[in-house]
Protein backbone atom coordinates (compact mmCIF):
# COMPACT_ATOMS: atom_id res chain seq x y z
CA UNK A 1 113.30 16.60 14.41
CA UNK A 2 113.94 16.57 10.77
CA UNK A 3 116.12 14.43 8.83
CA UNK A 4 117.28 14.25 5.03
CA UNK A 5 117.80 10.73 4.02
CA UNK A 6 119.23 10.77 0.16
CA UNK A 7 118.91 6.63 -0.57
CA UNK A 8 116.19 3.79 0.60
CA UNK A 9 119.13 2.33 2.93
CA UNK A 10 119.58 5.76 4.89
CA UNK A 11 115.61 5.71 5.44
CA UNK A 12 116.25 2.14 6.66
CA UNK A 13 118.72 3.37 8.61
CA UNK A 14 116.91 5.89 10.32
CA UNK A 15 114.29 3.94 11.01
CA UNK A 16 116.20 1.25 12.55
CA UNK A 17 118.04 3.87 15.25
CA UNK A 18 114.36 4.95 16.02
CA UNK A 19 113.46 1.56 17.12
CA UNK A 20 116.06 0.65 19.13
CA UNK A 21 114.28 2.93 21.72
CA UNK A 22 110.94 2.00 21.61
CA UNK A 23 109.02 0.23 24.29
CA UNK A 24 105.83 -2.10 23.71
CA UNK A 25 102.87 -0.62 22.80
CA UNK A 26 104.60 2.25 20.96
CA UNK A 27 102.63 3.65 17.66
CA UNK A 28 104.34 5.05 14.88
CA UNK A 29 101.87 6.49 12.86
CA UNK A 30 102.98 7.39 9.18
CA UNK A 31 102.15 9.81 6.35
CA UNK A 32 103.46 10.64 3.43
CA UNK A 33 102.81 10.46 -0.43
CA UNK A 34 102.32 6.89 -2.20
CA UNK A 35 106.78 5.65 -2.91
CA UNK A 36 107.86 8.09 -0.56
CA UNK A 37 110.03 5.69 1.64
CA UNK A 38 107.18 4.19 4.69
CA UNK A 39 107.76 0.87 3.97
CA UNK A 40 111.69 1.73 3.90
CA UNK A 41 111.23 3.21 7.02
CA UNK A 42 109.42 0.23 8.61
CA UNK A 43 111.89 -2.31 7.20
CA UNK A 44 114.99 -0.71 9.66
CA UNK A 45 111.99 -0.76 12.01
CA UNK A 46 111.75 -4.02 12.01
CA UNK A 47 116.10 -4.72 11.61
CA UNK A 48 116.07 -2.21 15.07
CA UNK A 49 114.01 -4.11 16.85
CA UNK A 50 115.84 -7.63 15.68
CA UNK A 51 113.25 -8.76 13.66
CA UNK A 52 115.50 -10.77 10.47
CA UNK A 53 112.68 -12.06 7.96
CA UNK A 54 111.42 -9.59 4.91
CA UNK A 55 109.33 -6.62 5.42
CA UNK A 56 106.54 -6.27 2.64
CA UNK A 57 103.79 -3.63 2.44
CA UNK A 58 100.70 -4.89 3.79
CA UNK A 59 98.64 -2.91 1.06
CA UNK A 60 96.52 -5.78 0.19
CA UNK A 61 96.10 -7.58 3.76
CA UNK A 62 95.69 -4.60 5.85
CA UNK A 63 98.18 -5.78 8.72
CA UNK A 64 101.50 -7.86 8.59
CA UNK A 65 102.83 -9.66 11.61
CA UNK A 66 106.93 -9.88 12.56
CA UNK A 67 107.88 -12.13 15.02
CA UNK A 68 111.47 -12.80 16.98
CA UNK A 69 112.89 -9.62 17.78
CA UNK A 70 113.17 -7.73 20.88
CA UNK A 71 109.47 -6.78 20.28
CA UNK A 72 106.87 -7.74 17.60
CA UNK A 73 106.51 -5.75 14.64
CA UNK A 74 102.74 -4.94 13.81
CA UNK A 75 102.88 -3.34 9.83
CA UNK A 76 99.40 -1.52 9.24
CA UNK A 77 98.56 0.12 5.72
CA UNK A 78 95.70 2.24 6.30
CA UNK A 79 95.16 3.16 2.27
CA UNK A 80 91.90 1.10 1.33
CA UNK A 81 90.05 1.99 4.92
CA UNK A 82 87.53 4.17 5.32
CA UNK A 83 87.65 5.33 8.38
CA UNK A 84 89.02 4.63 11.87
CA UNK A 85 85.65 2.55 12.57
CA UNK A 86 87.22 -0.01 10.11
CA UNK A 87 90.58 -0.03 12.41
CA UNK A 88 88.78 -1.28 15.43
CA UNK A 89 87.00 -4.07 13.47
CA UNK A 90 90.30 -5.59 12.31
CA UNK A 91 91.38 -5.45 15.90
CA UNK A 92 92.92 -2.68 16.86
CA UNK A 93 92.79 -2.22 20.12
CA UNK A 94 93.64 -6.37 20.23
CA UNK A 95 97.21 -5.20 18.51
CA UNK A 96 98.05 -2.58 21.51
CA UNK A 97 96.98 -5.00 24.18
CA UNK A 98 99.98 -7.24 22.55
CA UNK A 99 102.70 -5.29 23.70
CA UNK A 100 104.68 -4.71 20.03
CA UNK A 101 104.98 -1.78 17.82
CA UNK A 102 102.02 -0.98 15.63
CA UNK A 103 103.98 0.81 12.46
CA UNK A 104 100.53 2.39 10.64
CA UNK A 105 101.32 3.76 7.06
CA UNK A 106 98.55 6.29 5.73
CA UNK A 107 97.96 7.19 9.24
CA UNK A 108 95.57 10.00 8.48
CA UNK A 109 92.60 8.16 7.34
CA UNK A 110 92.56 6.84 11.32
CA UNK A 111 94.12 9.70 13.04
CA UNK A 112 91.29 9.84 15.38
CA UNK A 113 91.67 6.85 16.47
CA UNK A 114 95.31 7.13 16.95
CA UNK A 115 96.41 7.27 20.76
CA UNK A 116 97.63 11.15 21.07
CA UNK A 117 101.34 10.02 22.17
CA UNK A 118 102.22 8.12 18.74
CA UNK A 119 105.21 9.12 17.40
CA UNK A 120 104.50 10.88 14.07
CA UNK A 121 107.02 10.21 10.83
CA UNK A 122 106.34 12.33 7.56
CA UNK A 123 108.04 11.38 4.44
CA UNK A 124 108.21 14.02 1.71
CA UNK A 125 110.02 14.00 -1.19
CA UNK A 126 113.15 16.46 -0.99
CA UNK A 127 115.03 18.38 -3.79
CA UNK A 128 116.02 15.70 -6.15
CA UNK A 129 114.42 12.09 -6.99
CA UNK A 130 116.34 10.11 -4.34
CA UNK A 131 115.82 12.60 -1.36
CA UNK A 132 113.22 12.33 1.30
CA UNK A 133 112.48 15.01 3.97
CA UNK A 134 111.11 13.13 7.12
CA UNK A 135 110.01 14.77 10.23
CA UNK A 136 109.56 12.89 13.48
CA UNK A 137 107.22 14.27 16.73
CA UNK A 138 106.30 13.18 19.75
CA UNK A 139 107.27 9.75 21.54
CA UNK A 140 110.94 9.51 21.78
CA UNK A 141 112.39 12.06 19.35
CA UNK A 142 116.07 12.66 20.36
């Protein structure tokens, strides 16, 4: 499905309807250029699944952890990885076991390591400044 979102708060917003049906274990892999609206996206993540405290971009410490919601809130930012290899020695796989949502911003540099059923979100810029163009696939598109 694709969407037009035309503030930060209607990213939020979207995001937020998006988790109020996911299960645990669910991936949400992102990509999308660098201010295009992931972190947006993962804040009404983390508001649809309940979780209240600030969401931050993990740039610098690879994975944030949100706690007290209906589900925990794993934050990944993928941009200074190398490769997927890097993923599993962070503890990936130690993440999925946990039973959150693993919400994985420059998704691409570990696609292969991505399970095939995540639900894909791409953020592109749209027609004017404010405008985003995100597409969702797979998982539990409406």
């Amino acid at each position: 499905m694709e969407y037009v979102s035309n503030s930060p708060s209607e990213t939020e917003a979207l995001g937020e309807s998006l988790a109020r049906r996911l299960s645990p274990g669910a991936v949400v892999a992102f990509t999308g250029d660098l201010g295009a609206g992931k972190t947006a996206f993962t804040r009404g993540l983390a508001r649809g699944l309940g979780i209240s405290e600030p969401v931050t971009s993990p740039t610098f410490t690879i994975v944030n952890e949100y706690e007290g919601g209906r589900l925990p809130l794993f934050h990944f930012d993928m941009y200074r990885l190398g490769s997927s290899d890097e993923l599993f020695d962070i503890g990936w796989e130690d993440y999925l076991r946990r039973g959150g949502v693993c919400a994985v911003e420059w998704s691409e540099i570990v696609d292969d390591a991505l399970e095939g059923d995540a639900i894909r979100v791409d953020i592109r810029r749209g027609a004017d400044d404010g405008q985003r163009v995100i597409t969702i696939t797979g998982g539990t598109e409406e």
